[in-house]
Protein backbone atom coordinates (compact mmCIF):
# COMPACT_ATOMS: atom_id res chain seq x y z
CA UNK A 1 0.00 0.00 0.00
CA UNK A 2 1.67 3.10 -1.02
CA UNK A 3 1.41 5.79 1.88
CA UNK A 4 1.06 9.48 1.02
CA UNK A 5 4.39 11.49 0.12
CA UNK A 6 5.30 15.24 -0.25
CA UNK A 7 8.02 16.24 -2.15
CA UNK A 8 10.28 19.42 -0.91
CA UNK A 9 12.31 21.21 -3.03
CA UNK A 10 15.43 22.84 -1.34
CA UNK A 11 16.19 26.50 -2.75
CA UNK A 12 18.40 27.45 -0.08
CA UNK A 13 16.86 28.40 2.54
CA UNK A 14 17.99 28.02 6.14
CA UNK A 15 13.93 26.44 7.28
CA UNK A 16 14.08 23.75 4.91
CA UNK A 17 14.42 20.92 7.51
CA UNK A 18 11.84 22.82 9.69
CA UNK A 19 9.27 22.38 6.55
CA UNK A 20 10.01 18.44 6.41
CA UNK A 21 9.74 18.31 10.52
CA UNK A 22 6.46 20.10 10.78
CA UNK A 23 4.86 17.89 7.66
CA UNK A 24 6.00 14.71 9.67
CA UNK A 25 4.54 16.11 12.33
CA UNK A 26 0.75 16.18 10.73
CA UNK A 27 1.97 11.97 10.40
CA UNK A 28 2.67 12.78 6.40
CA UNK A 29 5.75 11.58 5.00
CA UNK A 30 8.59 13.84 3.11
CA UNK A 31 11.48 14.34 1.27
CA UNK A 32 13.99 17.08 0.59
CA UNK A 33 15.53 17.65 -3.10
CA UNK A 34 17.48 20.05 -4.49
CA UNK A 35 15.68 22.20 -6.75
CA UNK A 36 17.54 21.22 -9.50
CA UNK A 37 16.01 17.98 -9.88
CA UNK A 38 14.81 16.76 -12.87
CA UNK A 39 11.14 17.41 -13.92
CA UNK A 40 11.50 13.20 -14.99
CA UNK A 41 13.08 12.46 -11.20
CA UNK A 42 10.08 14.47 -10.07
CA UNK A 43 7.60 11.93 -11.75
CA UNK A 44 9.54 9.18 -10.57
CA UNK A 45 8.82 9.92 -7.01
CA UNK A 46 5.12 10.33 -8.05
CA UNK A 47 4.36 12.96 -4.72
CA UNK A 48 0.82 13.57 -3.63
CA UNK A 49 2.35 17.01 -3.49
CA UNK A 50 5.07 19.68 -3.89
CA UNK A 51 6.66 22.17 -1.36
CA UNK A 52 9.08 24.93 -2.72
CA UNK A 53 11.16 25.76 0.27
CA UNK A 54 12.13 29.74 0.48
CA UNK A 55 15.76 30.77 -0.43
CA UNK A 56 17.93 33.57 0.26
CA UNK A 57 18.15 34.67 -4.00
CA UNK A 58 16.06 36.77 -5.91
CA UNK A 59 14.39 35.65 -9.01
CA UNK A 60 15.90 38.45 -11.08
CA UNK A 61 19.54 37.51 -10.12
CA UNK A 62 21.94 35.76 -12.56
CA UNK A 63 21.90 32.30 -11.88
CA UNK A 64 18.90 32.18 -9.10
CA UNK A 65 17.41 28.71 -8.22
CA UNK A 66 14.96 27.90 -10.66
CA UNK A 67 12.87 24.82 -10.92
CA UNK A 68 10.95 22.85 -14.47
CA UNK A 69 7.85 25.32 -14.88
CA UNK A 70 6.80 21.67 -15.88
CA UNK A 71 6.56 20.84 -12.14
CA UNK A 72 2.95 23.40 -12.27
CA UNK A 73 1.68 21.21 -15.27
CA UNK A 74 1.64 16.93 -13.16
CA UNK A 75 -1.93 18.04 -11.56
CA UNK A 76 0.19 17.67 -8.10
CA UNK A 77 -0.61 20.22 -5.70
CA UNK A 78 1.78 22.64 -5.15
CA UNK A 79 2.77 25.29 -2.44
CA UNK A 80 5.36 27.92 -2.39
CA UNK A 81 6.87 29.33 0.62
CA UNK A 82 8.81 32.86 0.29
CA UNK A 83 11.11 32.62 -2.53
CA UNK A 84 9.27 29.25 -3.45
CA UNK A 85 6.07 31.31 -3.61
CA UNK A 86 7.66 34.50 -5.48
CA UNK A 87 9.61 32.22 -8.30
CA UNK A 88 6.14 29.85 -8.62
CA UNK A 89 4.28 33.45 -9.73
CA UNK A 90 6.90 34.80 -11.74
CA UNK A 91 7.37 31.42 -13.63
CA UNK A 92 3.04 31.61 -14.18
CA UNK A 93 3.57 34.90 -15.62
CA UNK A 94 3.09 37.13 -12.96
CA UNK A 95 5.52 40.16 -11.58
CA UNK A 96 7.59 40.16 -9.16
CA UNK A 97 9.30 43.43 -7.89
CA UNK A 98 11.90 44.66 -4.71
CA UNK A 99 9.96 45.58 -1.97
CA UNK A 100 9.10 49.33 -1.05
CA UNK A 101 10.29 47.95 2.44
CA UNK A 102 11.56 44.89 3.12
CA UNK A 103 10.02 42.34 5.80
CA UNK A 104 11.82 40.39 8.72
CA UNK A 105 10.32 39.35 11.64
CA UNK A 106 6.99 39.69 12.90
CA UNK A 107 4.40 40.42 11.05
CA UNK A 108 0.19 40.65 10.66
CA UNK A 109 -1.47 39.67 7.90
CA UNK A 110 -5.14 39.98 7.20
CA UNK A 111 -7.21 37.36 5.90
CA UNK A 112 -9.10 38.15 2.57
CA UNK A 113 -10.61 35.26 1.52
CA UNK A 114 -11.42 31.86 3.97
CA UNK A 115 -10.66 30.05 1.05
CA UNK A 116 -7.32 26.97 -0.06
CA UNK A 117 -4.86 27.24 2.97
CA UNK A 118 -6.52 29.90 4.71
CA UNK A 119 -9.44 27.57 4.78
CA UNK A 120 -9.63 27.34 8.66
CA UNK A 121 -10.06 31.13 9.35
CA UNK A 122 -12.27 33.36 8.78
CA UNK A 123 -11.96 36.86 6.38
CA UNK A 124 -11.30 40.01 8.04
CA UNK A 125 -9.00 37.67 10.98
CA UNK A 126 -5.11 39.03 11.60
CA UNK A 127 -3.05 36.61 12.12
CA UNK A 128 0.59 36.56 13.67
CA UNK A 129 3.31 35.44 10.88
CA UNK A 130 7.03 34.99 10.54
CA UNK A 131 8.43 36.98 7.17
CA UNK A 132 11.96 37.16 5.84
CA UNK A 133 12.03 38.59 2.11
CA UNK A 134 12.95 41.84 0.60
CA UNK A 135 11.03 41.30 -2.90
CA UNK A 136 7.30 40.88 -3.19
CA UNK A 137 4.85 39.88 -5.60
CA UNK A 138 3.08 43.06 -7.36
CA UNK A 139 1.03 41.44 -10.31
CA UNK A 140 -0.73 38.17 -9.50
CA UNK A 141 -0.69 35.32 -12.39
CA UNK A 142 -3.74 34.60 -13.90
CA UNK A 143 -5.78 32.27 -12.34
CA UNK A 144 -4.78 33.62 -8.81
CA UNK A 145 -6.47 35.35 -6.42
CA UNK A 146 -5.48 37.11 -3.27
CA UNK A 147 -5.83 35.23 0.20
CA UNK A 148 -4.05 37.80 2.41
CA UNK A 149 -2.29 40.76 2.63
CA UNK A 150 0.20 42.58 4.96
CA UNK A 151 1.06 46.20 5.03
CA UNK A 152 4.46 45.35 3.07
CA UNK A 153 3.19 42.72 1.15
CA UNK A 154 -0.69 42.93 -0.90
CA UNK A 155 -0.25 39.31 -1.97
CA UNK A 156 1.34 37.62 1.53
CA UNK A 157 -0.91 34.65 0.20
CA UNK A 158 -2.34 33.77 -2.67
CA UNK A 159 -3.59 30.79 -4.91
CA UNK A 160 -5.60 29.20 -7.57
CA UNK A 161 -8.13 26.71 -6.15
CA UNK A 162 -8.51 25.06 -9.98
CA UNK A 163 -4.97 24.38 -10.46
CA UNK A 164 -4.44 23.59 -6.70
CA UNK A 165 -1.32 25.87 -6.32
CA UNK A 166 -0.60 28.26 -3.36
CA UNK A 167 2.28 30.93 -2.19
CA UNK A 168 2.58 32.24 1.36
CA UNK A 169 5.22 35.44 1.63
CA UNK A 170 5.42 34.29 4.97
CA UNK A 171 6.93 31.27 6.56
CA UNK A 172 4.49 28.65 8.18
CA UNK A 173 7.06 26.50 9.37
CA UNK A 174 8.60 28.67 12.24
CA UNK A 175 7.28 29.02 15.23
CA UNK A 176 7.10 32.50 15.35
CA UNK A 177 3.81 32.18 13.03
CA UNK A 178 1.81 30.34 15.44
CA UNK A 179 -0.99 29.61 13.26
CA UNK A 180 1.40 27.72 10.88
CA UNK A 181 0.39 24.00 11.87
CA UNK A 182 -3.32 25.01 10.80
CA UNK A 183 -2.06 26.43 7.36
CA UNK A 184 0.04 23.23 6.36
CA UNK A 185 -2.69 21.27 7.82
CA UNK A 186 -4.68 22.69 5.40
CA UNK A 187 -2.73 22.28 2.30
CA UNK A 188 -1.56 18.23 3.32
CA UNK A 189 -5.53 17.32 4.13
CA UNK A 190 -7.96 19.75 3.11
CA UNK A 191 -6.30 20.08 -0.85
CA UNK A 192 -3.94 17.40 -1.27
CA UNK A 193 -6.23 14.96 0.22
CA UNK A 194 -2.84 13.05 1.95
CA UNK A 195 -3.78 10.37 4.62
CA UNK A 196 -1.91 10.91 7.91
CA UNK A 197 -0.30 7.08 7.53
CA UNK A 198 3.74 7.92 8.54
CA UNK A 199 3.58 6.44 11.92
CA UNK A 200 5.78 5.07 13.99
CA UNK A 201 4.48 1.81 14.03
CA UNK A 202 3.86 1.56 10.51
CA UNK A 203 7.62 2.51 10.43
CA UNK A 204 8.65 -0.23 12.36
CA UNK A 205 6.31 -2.35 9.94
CA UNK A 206 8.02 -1.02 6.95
CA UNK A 207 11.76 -1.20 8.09
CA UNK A 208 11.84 -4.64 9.62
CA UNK A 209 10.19 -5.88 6.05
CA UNK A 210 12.53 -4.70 3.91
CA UNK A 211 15.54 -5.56 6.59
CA UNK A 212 14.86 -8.99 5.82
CA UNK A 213 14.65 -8.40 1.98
CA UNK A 214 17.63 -7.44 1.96
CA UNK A 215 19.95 -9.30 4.34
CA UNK A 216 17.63 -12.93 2.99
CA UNK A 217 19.80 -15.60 4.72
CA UNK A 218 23.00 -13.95 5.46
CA UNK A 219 24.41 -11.73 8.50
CA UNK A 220 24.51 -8.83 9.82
CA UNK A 221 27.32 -6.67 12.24
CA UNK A 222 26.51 -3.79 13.73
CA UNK A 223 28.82 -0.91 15.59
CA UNK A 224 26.75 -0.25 18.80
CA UNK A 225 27.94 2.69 21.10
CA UNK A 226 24.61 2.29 23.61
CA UNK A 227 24.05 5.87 22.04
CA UNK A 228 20.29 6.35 21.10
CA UNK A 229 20.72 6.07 17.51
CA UNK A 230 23.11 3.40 17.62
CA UNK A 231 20.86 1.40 19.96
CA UNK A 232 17.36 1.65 18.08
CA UNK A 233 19.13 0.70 14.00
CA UNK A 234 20.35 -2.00 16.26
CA UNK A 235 17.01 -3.10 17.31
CA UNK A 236 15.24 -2.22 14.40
CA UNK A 237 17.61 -5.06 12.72
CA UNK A 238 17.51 -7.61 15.53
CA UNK A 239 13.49 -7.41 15.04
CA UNK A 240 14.30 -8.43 11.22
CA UNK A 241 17.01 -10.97 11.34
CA UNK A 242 17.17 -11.73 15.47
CA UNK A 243 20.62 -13.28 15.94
CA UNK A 244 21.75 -13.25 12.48
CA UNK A 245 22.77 -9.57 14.15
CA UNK A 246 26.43 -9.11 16.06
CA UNK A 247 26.46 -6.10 17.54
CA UNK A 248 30.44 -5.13 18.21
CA UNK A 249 30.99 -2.49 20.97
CA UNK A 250 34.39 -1.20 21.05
CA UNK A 251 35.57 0.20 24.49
CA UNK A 252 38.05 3.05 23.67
CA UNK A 253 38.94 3.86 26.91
CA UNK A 254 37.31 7.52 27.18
CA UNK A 255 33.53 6.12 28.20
CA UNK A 256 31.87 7.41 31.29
CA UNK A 257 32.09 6.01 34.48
CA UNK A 258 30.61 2.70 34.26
CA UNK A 259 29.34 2.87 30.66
CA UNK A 260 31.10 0.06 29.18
CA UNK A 261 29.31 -2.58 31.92
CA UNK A 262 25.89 -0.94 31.51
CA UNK A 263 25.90 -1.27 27.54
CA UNK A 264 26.88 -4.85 28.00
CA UNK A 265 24.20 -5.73 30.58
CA UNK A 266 21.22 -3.62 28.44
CA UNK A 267 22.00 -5.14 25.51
CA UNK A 268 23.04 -8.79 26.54
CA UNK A 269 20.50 -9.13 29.46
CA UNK A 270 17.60 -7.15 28.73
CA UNK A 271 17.76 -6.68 24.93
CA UNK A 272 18.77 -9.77 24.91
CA UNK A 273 21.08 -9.24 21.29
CA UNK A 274 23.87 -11.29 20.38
CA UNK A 275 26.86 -8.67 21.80
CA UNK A 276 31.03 -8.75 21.38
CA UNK A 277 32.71 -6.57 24.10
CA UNK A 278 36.31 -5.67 22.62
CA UNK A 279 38.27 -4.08 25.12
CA UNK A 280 40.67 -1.64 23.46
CA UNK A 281 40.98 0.90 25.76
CA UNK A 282 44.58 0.02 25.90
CA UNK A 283 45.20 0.24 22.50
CA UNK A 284 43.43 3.94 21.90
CA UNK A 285 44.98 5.26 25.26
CA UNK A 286 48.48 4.01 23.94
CA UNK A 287 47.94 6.19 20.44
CA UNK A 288 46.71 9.16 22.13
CA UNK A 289 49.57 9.45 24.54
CA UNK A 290 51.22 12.86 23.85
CA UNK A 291 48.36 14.57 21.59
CA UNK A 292 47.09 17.43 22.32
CA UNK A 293 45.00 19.06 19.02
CA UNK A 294 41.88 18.06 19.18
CA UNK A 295 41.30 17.17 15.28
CA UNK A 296 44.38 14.86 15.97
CA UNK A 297 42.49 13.21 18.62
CA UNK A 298 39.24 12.74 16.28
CA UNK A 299 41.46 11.27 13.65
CA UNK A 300 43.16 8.92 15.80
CA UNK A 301 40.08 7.45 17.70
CA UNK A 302 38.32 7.15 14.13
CA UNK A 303 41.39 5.15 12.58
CA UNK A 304 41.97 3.29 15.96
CA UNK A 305 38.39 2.36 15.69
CA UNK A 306 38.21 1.11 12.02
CA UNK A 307 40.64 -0.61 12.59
CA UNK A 308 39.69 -2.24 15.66
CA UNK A 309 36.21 -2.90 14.18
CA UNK A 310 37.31 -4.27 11.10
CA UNK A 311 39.96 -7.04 12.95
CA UNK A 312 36.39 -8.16 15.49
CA UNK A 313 34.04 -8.17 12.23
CA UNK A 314 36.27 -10.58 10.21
CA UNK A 315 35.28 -12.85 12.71
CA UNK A 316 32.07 -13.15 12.10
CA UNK A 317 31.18 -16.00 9.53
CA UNK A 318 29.19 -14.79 6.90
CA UNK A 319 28.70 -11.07 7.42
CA UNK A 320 28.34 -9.60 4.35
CA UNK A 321 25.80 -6.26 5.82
CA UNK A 322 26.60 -3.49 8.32
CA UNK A 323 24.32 -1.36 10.43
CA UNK A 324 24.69 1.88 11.10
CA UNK A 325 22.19 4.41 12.18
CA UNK A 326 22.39 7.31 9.44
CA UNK A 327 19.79 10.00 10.69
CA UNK A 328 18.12 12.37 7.77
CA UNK A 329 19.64 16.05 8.52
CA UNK A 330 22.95 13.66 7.65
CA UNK A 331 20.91 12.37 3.85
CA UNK A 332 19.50 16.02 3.91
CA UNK A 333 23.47 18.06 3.65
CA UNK A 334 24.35 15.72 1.34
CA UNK A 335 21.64 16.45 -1.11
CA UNK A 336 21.52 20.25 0.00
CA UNK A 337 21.03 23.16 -2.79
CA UNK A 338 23.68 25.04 -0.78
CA UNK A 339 26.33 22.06 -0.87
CA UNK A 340 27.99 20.26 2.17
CA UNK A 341 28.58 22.73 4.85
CA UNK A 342 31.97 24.06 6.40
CA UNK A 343 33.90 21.69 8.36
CA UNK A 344 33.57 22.46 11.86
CA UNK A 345 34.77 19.68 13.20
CA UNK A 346 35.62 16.18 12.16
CA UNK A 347 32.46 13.87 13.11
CA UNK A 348 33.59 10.27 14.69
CA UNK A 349 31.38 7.62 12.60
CA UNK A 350 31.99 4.00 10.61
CA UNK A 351 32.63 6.35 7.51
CA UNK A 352 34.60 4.42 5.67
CA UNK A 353 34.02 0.20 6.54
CA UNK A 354 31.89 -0.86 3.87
CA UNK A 355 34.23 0.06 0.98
CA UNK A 356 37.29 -1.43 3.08
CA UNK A 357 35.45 -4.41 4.71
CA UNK A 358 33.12 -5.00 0.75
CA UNK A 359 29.86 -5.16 3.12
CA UNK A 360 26.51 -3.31 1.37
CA UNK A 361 25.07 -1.45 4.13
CA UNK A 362 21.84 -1.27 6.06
CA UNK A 363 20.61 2.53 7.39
CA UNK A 364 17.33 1.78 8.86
CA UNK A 365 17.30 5.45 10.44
CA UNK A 366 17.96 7.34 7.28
CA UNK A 367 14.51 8.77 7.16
CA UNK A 368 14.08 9.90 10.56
CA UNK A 369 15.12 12.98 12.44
CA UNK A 370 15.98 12.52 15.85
CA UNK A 371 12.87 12.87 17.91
CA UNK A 372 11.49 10.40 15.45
CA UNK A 373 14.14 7.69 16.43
CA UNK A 374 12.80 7.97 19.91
CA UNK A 375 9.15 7.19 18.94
CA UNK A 376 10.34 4.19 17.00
CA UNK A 377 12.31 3.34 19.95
CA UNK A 378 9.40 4.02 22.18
CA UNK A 379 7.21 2.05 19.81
CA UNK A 380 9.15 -1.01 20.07
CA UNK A 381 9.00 -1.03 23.57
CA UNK A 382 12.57 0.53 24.42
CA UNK A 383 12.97 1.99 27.96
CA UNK A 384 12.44 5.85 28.38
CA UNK A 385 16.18 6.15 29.75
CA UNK A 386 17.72 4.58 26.62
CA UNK A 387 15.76 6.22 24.08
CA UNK A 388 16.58 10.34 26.29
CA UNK A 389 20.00 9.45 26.93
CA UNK A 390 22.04 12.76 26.37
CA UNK A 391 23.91 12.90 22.96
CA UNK A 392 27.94 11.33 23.68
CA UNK A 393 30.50 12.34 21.15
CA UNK A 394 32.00 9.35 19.15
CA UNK A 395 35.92 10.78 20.54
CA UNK A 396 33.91 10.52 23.94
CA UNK A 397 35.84 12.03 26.72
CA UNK A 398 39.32 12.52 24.54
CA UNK A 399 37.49 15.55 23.70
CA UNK A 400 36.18 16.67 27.00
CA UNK A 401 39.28 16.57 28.58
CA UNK A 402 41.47 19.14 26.96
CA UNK A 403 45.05 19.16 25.85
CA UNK A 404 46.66 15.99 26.55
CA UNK A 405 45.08 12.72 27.96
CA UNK A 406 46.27 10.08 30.89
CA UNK A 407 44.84 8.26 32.63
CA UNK A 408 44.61 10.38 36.07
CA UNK A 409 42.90 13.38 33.88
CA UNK A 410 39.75 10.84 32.80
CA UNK A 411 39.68 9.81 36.39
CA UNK A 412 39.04 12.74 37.65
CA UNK A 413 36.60 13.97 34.65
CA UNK A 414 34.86 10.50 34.67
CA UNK A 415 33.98 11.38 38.96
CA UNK A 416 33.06 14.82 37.94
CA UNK A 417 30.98 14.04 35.20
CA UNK A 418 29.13 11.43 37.08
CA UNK A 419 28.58 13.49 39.89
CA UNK A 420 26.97 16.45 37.62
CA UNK A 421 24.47 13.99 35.65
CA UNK A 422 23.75 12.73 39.32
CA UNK A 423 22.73 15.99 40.61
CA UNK A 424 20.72 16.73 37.18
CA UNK A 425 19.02 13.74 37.84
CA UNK A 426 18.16 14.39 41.33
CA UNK A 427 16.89 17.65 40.79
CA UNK A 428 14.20 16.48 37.97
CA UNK A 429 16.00 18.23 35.29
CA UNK A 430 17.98 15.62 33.38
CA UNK A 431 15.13 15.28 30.42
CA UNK A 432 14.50 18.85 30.08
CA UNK A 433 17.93 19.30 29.10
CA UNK A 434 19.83 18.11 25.67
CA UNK A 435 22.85 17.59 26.50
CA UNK A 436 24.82 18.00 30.30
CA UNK A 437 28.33 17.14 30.81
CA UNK A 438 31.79 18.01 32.62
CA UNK A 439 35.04 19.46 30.58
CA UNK A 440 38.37 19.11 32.69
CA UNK A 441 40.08 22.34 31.81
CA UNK A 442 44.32 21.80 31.04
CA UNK A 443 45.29 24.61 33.91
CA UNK A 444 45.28 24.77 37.80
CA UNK A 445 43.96 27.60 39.73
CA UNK A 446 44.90 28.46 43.21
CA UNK A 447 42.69 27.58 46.28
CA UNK A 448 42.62 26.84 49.88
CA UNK A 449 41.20 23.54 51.41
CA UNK A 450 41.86 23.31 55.20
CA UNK A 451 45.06 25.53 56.58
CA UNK A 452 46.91 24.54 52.81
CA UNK A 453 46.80 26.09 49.47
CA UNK A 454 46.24 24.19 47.05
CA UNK A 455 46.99 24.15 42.85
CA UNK A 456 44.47 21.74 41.20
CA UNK A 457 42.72 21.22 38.26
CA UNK A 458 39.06 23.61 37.22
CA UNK A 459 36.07 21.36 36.02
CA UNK A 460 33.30 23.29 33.58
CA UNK A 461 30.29 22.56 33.62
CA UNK A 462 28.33 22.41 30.70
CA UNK A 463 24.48 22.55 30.13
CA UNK A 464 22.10 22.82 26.82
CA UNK A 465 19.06 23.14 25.63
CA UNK A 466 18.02 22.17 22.04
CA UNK A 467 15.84 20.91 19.89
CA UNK A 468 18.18 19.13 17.18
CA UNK A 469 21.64 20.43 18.44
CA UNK A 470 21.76 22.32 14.90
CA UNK A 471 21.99 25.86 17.48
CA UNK A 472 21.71 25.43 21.33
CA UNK A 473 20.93 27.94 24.32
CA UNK A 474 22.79 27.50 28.06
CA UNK A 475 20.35 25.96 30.29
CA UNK A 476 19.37 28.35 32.82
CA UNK A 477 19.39 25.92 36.13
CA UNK A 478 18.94 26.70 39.82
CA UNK A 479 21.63 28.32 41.64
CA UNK A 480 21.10 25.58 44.22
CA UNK A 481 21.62 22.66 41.37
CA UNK A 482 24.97 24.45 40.57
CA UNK A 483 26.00 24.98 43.93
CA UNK A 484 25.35 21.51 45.14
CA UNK A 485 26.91 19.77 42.11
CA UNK A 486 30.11 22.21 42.71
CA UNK A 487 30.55 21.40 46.59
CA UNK A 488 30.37 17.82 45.67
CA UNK A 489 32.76 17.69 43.18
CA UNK A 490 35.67 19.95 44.71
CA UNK A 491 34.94 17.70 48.23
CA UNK A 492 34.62 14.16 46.34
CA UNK A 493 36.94 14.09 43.44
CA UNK A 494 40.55 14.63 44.60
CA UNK A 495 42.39 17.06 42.13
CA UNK A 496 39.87 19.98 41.55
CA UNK A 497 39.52 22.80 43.86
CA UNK A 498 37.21 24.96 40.95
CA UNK A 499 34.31 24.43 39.56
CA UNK A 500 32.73 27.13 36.79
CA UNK A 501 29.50 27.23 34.79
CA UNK A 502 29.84 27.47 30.50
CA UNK A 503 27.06 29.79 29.87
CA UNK A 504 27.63 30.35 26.05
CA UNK A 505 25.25 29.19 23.38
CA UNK A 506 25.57 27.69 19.84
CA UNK A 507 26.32 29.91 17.77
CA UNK A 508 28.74 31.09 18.71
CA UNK A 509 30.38 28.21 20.48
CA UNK A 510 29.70 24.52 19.65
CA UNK A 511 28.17 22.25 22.47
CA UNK A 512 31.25 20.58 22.74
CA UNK A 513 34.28 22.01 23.97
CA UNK A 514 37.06 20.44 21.35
């Protein structure tokens, strides 16, 4: 049975992903492309209906993001949003001119007709929007009629109920236009007629089918870090094949305190998967001796790894598939109008086994952002605290512990890391939060403990909150949760006699410290 689809073509613009998340919100299923798809690739994926995304271009610049005016002619509803909406009129004939005054920010818009996307209000209503664009539409194409209108804007929306095509000047994806769930609700239901069938149980359905398609007889390996992502490809697979699966979890020797003998025990005794424990801490410890850069660090744990991995998967008889758990942002910059964006850091993954080890490989995630993994997770029964587990960098603690690494630096960060995700935990506030964790800085500060000074290490504390880790704020926690985790750490783990909070939010800092 073939489940309703939306199509989303990327023009640039940075709420792209936000159009694809609130669409799988209303239980519809999406894809991004770049704009310049072909109008042929376009039939292929035969879409109940077309998005084009807003963009930072103009239509009258050299070279501005076009799509196949053929794309208005497949009888497939289509709405534009922004630039999507301003290139869809000027491609139908109509005009498009720079604004008197451009529009960003908040905005009112008055409702002129109840009528296509605007079906759920009623005329003469205001309603709060989100614009961004310094052109605007001045003539309509034919066919069109006006929906609503801003001060800035006389067509904000527009469309032609015949053709089933639609522009909003304003974005209905953020959440700065509050009655944007209403508006897409309208288009995806009330005019494209989609059924709300992407669920996370048909999901599950879905994925563990075609799983066993295409592993048949053979076997499976898997790189399992206990991470959330990690953990549900894992037993999205072992649902499919059951202990044709080996998962392999490689101990590096920068885990947490205790992590290594609670991914065992989850996974072994509760999960009940077929599980190899390599303990390399040794190894990785021995090749990070001396480094100091943090890139260096990245590179070394992700070679160490490989090739680690690739020595435990050769013993498995018979594998000829590997697992890994390939999220859609990831699909989504790799397809992205804009391109692949700046290196910020080197990212830890498997990159590279399948054309070293010849196995084809299995990405049950790939369609899901990340708050969808957790209701697949949740769907198949997973425990909460597996499925909200903070994020935990592939490099692990190599990268939380600046400068150089020994093994006297991770015991100390591994107490004063456990001891901060305690006190979270205590004080209710571990799940409202996206990501917690200690950074052992590489100086000593002065202090006095007793009747002698001392010169030990300072621990920062670091708190987030996020929706997708793409930008991040500082939590804002009680002074009483900060002062409690600080007196425990300086009196419990020997070595640190400071403790400061990181209050600085993505941009312009990263989460992570290194």
């Amino acid at each position: 049975m073939k489940r309703s689809f939306v199509l989303i073509l990327d023009f640039g613009s940075q709420y792209t992903q936000l159009i694809a998340r609130r669409i799988r919100e209303q239980h519809v299923y999406c894809e991004i492309q770049p704009c310049t798809i072909s109008l042929d690739a376009i039939r292929e994926h035969a879409p109940d209906a077309i998005v084009l995304s807003g963009g930072p271009a103009s239509v009258f610049e050299d070279g501005a993001p076009r799509v196949d005016a053929g794309v208005f002619e497949l009888g497939v509803p289509v709405l534009g949003i922004c630039y999507g909406m301003q290139l869809l009129c000027h491609l139908l004939g109509g005009q498009v001119e720079p604004a008197n005054e451009r529009e960003y920010g908040a905005a009112t818009i008055d409702v002129k007709r109840a009528d296509g996307v605007l079906r759920r209000f009623e005329a003469g209503a205001r309603l709060d929007v989100w614009m961004s664009h310094g052109d605007r539409v001045a003539r309509l194409p034919d066919g069109f009629e006006t929906l609503a209108s801003s001060d800035n804007a006389p067509f904000a929306a527009v469309g032609n109920a015949e053709r089933r095509i639609y522009g909003l000047q304003f974005h209905p994806e953020v959440a700065h236009t509050p009655q944007g769930p209403d508006i897409l609700d309208a288009f995806l239901f009330g005019i494209t007629g989609c059924d709300p069938d992407w669920t996370p149980g048909s999901f599950v359905e879905e994925t563990v089918a075609r799983v066993r398609e295409q592993v048949g007889e053979g076997q499976a390996i898997c790189g399992l870090s206990g991470g959330v992502d990690s953990s549900v490809a894992a037993m999205l697979v072992h649902k499919a094949i059951g202990d044709r699966l080996t998962c392999i979890f490689v101990d590096n020797g920068v885990l947490r305190k205790g992590e290594a003998t609670e991914v065992v025990r989850m996974f072994t005794e509760h999960f009940h998967l077929k599980l190899v424990h390599v303990d390399a801490s040794e190894r990785f410890l021995t090749e990070l001796r001396g480094v100091s850069d943090p890139e260096e660090k990245r590179k070394i744990i992700g070679r160490v790894f490989i090739e680690v991995f690739e020595a435990e998967a050769k013993k498995v008889e018979g594998a000829k598939h590997l697992v890994q758990g390939t999220l859609y942002p990831d699909v989504i910059e790799s397809v992205s109008f804009k391109g692949p964006s700046a290196l910020i850091k080197t990212h830890h993954n498997v990159g590279g086994l399948p054309e070293r080890m010849e196995l084809s490989l299995i990405e049950p995630l790939r369609e899901l952002f990340k708050d969808e993994v957790r209701e697949v997770g949740a769907a198949m029964g997973m425990p909460h605290h597996v499925l909200w587990r903070h994020p935990f960098p592939g490099p692990g603690l190599a990268i939380r512990c600046l400068g150089e690494i020994d093994e006297e630096k991770l015991r100390i960060l591994r107490e004063a890391d456990h001891i901060w995700i305690d006190e979270i935990r205590r004080a209710d506030y571990y799940d409202q939060i996206w990501q917690a964790f200690a950074v052992l800085l590489p100086v000593r500060s002065v202090g006095v403990m007793g009747d002698f000074r001392t010169y030990e290490y300072v621990v920062a504390l670091r708190a987030v909150s996020s929706r997708d880790g793409m930008t991040a704020d500082w939590s804002r926690l009680p002074d009483s949760l900060l002062a409690r985790a600080s007196s425990r750490i300086i009196n419990e783990v020997r070595g640190v006699n400071r403790v400061v909070y990181d209050v600085s939010s993505k941009p312009p800092a990263t989460i992570e410290w290194e």
